[in-house]
N, C-alpha and C. Protein backbone atom coordinates (compact mmCIF):
# COMPACT_ATOMS: atom_id res chain seq x y z
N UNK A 1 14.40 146.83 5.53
CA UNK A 1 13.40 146.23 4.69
C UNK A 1 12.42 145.49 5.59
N UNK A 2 11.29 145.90 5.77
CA UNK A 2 9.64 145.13 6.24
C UNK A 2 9.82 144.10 5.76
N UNK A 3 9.14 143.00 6.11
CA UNK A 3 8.70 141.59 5.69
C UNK A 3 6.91 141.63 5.50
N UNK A 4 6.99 142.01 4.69
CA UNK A 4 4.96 141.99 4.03
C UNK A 4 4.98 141.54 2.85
N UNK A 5 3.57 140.91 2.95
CA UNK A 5 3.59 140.26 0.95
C UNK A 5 3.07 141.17 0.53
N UNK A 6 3.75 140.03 -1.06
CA UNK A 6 3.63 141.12 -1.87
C UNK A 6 1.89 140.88 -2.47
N UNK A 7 1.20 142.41 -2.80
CA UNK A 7 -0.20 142.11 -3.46
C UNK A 7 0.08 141.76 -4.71
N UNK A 8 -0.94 141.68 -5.74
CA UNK A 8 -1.16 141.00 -7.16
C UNK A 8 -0.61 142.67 -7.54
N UNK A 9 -1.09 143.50 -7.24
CA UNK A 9 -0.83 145.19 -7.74
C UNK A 9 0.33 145.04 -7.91
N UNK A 10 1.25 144.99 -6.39
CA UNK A 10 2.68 145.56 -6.25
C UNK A 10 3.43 144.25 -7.41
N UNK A 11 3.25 142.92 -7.75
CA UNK A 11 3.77 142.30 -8.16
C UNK A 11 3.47 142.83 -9.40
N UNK A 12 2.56 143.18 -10.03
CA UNK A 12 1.78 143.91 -11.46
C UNK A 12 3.33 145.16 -11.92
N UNK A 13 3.43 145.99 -10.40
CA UNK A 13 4.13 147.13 -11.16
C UNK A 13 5.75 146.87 -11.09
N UNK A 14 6.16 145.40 -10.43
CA UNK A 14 7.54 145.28 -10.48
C UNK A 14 7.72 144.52 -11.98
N UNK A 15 6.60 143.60 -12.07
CA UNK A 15 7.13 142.76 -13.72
C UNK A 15 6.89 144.30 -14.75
N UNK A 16 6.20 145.33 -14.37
CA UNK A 16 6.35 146.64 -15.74
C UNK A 16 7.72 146.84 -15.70
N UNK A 17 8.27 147.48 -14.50
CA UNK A 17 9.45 147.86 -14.01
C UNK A 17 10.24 146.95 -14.83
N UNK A 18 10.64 145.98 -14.90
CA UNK A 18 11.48 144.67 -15.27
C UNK A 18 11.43 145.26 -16.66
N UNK A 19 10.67 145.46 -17.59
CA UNK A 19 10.88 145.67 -18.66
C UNK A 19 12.01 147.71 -19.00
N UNK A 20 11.56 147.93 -18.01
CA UNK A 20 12.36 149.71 -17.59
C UNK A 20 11.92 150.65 -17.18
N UNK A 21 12.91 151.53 -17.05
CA UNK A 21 12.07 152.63 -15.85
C UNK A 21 10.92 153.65 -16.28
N UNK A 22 10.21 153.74 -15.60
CA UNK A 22 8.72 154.20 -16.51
C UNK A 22 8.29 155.15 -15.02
N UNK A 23 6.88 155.96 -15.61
CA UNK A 23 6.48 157.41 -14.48
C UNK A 23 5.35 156.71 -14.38
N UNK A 24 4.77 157.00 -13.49
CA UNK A 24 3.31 156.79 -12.99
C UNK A 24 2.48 156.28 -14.25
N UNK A 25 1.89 157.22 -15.22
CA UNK A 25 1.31 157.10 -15.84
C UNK A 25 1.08 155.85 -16.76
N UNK A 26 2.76 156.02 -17.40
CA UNK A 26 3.55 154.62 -18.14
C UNK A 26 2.67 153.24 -17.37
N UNK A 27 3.07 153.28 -15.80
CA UNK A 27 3.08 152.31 -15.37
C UNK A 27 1.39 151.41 -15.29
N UNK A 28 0.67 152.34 -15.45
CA UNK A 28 -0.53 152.26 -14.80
C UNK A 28 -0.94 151.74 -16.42
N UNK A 29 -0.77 152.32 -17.21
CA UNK A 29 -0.70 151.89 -18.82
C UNK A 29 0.36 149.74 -18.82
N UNK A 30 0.98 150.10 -18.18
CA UNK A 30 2.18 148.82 -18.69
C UNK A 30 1.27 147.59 -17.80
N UNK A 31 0.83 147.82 -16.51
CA UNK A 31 -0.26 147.14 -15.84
C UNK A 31 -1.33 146.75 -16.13
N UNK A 32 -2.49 147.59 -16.81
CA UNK A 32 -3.45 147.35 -17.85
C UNK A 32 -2.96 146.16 -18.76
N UNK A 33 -2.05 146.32 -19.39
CA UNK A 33 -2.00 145.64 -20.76
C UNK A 33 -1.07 144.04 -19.93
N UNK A 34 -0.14 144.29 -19.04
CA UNK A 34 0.11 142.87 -18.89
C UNK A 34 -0.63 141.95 -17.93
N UNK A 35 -1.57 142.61 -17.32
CA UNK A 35 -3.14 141.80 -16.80
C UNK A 35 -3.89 141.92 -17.67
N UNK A 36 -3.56 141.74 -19.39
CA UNK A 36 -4.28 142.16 -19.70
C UNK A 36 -5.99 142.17 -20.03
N UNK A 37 -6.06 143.81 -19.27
CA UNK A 37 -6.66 144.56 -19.19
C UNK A 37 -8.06 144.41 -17.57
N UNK A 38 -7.11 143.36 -17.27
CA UNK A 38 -8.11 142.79 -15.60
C UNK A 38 -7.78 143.86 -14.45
N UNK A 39 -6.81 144.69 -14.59
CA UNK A 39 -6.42 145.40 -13.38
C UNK A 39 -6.12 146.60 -13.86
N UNK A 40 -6.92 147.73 -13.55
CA UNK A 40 -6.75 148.92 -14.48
C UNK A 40 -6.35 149.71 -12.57
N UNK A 41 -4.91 150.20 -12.24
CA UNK A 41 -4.71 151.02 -10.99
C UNK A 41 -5.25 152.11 -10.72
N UNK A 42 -5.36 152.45 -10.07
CA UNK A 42 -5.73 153.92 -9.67
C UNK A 42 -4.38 154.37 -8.57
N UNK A 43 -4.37 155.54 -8.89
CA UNK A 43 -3.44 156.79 -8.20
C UNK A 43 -2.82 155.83 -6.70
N UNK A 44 -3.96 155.93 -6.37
CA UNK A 44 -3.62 155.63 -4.47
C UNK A 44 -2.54 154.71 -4.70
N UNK A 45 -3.45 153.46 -4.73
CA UNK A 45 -3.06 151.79 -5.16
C UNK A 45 -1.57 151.85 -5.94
N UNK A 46 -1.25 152.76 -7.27
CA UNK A 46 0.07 152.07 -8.01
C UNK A 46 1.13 153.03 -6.62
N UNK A 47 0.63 154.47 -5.62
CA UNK A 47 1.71 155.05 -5.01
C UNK A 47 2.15 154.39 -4.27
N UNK A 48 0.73 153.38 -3.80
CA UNK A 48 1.13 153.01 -2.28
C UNK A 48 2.46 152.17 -2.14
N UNK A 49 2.28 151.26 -3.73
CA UNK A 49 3.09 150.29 -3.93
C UNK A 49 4.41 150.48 -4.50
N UNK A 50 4.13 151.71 -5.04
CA UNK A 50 5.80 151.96 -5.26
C UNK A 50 6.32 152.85 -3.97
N UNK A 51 5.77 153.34 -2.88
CA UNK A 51 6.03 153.59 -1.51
C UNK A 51 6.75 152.32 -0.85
N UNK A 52 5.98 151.39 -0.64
CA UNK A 52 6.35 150.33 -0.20
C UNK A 52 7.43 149.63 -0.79
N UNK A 53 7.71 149.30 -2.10
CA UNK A 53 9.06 149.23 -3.00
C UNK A 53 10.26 149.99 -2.71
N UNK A 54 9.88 151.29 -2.40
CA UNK A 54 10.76 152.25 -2.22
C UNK A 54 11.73 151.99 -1.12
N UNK A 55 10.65 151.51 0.22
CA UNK A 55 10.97 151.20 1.37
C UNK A 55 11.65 149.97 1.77
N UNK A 56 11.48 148.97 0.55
CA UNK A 56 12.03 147.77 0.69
C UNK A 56 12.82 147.87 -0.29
N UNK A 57 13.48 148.97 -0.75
CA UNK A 57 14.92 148.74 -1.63
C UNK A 57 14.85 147.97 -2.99
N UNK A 58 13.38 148.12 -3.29
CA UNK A 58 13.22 147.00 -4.57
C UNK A 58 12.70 148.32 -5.79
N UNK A 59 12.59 149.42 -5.36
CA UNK A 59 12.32 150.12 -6.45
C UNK A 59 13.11 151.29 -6.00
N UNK A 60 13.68 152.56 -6.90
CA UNK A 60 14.36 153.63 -6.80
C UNK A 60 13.76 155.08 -7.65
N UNK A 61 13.70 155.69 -7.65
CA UNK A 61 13.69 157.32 -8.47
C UNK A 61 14.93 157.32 -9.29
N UNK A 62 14.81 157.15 -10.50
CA UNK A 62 16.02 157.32 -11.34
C UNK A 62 16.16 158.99 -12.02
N UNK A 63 14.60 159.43 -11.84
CA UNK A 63 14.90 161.00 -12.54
C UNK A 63 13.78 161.50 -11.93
N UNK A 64 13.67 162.51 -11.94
CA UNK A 64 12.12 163.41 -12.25
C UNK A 64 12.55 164.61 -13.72
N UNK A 65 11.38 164.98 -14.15
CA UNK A 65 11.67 166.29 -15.06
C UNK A 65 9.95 166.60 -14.89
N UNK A 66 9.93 167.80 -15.51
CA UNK A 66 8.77 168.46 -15.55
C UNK A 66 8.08 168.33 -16.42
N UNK A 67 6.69 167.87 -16.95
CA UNK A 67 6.07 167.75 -17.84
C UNK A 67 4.95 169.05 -18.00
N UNK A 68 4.39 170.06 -18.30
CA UNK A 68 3.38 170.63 -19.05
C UNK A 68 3.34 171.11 -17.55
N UNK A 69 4.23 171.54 -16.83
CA UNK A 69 4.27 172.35 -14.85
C UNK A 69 3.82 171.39 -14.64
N UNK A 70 3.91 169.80 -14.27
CA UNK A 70 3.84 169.16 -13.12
C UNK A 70 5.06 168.15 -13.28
N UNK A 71 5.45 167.94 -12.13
CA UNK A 71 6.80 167.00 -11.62
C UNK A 71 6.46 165.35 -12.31
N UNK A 72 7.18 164.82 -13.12
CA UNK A 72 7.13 163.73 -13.60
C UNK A 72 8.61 162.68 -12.99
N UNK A 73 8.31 161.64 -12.12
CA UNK A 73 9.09 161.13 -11.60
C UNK A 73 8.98 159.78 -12.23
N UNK A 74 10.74 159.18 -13.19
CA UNK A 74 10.97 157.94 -13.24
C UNK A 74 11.65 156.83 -12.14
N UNK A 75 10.83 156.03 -12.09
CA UNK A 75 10.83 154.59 -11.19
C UNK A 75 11.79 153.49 -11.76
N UNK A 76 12.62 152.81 -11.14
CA UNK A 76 13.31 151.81 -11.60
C UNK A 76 13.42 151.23 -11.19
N UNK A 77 14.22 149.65 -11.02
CA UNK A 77 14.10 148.18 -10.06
C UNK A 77 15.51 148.77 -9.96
N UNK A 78 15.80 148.28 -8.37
CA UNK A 78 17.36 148.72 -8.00
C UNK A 78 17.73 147.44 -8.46
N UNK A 79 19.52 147.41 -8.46
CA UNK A 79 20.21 146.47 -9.15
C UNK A 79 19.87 145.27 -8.21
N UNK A 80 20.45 145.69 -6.72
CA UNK A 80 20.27 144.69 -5.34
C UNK A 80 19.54 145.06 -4.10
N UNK A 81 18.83 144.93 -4.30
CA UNK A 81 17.58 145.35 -3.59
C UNK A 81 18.18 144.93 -1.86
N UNK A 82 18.58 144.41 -1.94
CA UNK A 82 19.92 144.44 -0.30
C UNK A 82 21.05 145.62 -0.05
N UNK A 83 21.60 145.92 -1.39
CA UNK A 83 22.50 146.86 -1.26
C UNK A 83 21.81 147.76 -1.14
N UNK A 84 20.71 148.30 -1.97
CA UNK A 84 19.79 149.73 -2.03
C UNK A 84 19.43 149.77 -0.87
N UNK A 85 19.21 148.93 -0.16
CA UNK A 85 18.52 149.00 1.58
C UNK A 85 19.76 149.10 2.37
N UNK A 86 20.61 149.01 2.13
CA UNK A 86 21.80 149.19 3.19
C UNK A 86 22.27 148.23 4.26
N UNK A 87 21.51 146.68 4.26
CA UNK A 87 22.08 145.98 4.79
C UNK A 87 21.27 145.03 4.08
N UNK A 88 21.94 143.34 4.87
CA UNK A 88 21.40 141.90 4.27
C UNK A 88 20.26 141.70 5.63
N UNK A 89 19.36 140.81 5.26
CA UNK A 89 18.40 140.70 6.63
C UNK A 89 18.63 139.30 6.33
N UNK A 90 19.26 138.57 7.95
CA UNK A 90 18.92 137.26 7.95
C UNK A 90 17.30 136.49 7.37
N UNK A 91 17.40 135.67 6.58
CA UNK A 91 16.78 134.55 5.84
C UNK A 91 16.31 132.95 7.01
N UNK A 92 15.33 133.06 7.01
CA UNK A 92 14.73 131.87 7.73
C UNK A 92 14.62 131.13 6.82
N UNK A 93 14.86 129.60 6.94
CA UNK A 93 14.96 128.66 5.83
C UNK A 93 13.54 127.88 5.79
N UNK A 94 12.31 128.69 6.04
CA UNK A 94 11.28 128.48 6.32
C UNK A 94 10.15 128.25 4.96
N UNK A 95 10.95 128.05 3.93
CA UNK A 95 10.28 127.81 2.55
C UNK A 95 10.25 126.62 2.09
N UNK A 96 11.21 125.97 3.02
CA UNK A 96 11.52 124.09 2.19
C UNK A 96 9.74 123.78 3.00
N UNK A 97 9.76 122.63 3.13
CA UNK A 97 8.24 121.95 3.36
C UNK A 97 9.28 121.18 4.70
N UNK A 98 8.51 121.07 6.03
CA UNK A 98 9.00 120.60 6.91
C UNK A 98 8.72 118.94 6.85
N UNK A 99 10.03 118.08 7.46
CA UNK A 99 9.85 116.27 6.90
C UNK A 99 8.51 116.25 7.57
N UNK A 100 8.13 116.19 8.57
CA UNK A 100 6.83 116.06 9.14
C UNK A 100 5.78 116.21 8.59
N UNK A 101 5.85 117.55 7.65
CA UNK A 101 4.72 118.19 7.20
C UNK A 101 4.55 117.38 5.44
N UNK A 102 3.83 116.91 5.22
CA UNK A 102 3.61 116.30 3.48
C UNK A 102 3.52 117.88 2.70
N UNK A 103 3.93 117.63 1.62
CA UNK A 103 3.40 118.26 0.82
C UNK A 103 2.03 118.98 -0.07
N UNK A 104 0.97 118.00 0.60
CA UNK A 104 -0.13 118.53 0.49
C UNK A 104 -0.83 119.48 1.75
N UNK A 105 0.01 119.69 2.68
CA UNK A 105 -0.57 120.43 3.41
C UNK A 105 -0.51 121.55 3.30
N UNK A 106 -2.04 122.15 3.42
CA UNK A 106 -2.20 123.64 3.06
C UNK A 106 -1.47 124.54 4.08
N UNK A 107 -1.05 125.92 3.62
CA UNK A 107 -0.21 126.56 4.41
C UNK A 107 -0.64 128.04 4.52
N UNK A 108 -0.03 128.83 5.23
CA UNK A 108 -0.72 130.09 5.12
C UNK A 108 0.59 131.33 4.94
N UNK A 109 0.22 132.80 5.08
CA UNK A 109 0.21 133.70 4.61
C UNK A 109 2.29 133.80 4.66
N UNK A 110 2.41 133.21 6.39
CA UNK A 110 3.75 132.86 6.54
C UNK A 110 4.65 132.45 5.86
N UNK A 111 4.27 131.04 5.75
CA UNK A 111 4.84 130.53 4.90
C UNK A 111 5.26 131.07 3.20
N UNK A 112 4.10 131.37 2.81
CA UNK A 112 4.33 132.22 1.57
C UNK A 112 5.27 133.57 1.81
N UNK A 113 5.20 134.31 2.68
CA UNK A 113 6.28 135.20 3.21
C UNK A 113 7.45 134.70 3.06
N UNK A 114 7.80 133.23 4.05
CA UNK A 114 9.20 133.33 4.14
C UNK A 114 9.80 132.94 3.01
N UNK A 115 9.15 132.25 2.00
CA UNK A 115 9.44 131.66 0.11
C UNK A 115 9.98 133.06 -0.22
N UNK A 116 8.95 134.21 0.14
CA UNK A 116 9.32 135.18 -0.85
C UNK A 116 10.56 135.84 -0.63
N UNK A 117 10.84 136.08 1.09
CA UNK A 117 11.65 136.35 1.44
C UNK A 117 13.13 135.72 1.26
N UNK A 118 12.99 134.41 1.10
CA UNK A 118 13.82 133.55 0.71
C UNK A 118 14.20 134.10 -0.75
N UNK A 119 13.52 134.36 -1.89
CA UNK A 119 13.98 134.26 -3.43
C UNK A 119 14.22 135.57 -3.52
N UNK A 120 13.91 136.63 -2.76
CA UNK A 120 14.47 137.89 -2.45
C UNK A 120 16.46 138.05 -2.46
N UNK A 121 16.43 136.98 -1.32
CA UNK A 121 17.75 137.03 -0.68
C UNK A 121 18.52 136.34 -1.96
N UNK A 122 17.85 135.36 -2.55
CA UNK A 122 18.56 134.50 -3.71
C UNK A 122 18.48 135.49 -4.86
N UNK A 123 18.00 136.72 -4.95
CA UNK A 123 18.03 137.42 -5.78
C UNK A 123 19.56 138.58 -5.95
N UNK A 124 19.01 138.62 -4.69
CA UNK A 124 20.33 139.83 -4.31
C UNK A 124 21.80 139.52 -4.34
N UNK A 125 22.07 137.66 -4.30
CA UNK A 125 23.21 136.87 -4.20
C UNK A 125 23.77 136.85 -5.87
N UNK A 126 22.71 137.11 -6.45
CA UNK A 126 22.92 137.08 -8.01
C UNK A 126 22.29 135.33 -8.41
N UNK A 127 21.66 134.75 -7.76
CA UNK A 127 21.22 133.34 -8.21
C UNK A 127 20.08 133.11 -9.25
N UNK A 128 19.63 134.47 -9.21
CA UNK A 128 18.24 134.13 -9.80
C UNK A 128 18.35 136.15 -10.43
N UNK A 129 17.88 135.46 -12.02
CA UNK A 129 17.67 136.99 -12.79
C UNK A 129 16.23 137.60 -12.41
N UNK A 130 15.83 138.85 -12.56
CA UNK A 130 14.33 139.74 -12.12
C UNK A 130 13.49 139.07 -12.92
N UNK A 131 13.58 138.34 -14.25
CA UNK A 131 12.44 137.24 -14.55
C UNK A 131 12.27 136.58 -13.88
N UNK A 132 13.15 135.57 -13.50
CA UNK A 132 12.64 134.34 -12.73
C UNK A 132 12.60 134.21 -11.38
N UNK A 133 12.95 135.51 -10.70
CA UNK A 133 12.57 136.46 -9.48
C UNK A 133 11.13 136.41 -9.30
N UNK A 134 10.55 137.42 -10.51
CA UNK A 134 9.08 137.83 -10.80
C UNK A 134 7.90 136.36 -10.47
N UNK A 135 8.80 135.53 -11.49
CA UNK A 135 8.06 134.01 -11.63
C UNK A 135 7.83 133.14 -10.42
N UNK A 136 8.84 133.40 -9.94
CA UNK A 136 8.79 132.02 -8.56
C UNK A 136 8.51 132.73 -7.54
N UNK A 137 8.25 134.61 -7.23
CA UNK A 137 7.66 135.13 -6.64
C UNK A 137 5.85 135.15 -6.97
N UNK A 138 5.46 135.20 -8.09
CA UNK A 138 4.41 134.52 -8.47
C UNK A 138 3.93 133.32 -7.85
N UNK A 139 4.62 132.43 -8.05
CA UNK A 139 4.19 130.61 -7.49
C UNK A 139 4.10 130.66 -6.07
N UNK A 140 5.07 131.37 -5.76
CA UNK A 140 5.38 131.47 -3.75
C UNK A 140 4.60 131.99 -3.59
N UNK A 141 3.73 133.15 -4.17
CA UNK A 141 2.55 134.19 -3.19
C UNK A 141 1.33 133.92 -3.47
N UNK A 142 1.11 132.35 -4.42
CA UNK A 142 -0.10 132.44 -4.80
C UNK A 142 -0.70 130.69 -4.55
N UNK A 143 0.56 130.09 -4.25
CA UNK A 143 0.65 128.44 -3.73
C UNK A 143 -0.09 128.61 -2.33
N UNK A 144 -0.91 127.12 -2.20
CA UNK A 144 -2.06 127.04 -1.31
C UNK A 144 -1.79 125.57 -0.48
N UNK A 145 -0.28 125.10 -1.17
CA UNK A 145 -0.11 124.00 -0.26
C UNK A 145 1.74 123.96 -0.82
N UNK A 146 2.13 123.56 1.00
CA UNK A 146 3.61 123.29 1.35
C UNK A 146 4.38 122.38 -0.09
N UNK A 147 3.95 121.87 -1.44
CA UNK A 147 4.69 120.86 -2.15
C UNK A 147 4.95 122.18 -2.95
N UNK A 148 3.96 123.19 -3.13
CA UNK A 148 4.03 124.19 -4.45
C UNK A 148 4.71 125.39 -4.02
N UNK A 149 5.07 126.06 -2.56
CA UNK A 149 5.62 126.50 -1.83
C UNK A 149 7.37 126.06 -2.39
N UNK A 150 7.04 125.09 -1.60
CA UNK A 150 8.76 124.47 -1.99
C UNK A 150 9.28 124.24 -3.28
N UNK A 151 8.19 124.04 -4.09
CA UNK A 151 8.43 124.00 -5.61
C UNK A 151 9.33 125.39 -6.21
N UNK A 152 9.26 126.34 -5.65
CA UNK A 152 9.36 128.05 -6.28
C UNK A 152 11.13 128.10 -5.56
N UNK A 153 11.37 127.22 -4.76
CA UNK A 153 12.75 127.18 -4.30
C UNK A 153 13.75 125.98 -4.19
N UNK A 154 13.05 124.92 -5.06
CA UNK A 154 13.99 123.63 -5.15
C UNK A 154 15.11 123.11 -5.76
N UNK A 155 15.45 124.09 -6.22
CA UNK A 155 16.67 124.09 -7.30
C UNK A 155 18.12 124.97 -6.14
N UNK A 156 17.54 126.07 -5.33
CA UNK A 156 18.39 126.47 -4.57
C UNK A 156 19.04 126.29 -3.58
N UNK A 157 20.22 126.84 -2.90
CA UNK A 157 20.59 126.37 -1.75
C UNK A 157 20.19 126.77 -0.36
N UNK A 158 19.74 125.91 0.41
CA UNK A 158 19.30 126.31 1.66
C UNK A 158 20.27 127.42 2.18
N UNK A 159 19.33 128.65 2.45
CA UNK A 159 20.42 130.04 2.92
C UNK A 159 19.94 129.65 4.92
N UNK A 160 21.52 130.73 4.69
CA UNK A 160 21.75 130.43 6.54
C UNK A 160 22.01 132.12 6.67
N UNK A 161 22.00 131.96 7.97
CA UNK A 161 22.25 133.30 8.36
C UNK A 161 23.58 133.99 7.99
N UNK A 162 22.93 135.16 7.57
CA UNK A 162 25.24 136.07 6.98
C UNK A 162 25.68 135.78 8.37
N UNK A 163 26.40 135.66 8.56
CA UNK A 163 28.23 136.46 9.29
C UNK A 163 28.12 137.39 9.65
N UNK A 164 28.63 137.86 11.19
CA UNK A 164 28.81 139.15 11.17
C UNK A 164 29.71 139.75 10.29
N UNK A 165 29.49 141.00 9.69
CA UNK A 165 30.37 142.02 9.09
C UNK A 165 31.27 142.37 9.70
N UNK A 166 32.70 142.56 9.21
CA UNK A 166 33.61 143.21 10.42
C UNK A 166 33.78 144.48 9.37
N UNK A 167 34.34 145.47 9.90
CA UNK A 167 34.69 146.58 9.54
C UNK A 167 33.73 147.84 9.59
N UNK A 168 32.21 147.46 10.90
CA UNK A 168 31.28 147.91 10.60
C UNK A 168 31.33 148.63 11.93
């Protein structure tokens, strides 16, 4: 699994997903209506992002069938987006707000990374359901200062690095 944020798009087609597994078309329809109607996708834009989902173990192919001769492929949110990827990726605890740093200090693209990356990992632990995944991935990728950052993860427990695996 890459460490890249997430765009307003890719976050657009995981809250459709959340509701169930849907084909291209569905999706680009389920996007429209829950921006609604501010973000209408195009082809490239919804593939790229379920490419990139794909690649980060957060989205899967649950079917294809054929519609009217062309290949119709359903998309779904994997259960654990850690297990679907085949391993855990150590977690930098780089989302709290540093004592030094106040809370009003503005922060950048990083920081919002490692939040997300953080509620990722709290996702996959079972701490947090794909709503409130969606939500505090929302606040983390769109917060413009270290108090609102930390806000999207203050209820959780500071994660540390896994353990090695034995049996591997």
């Amino acid at each position: 699994m890459t460490t890249r944020a997430l765009q307003e798009a890719t976050l657009l087609v995981l809250t459709a997903l959340s509701r169930g597994s849907q084909h291209g078309c569905g999706l680009v329809a389920d996007v429209q209506e829950i921006s609604g109607g501010r973000v209408k996708l195009r082809a490239g834009t919804l593939y790229t992002a379920l490419h990139r989902l794909r690649a980060d173990g957060l989205v899967s192919v649950e079917r294809e069938e054929v519609v009217a001769s062309r290949l119709r492929r359903y998309y779904r949110l994997t259960p654990d987006p850690a297990a679907a990827a085949g391993h855990r990726r150590p977690v930098e605890p780089a989302a709290r707000p540093h004592p030094a740093r106040g809370p009003d200090l503005r922060i950048g693209d990083a920081d919002r990374e490692a939040a997300a990356v953080a509620l990722r990992e709290h996702f996959a632990q079972g701490r947090l359901t794909l709503e409130e995944l969606l939500a505090r991935l929302d606040a983390a990728l769109t917060a413009t200062r270290q108090g609102e950052v930390a806000q999207a993860t203050r209820d959780l427990p500071q994660l540390t690095e896994p353990g090695p695996r034995h049996g591997r």
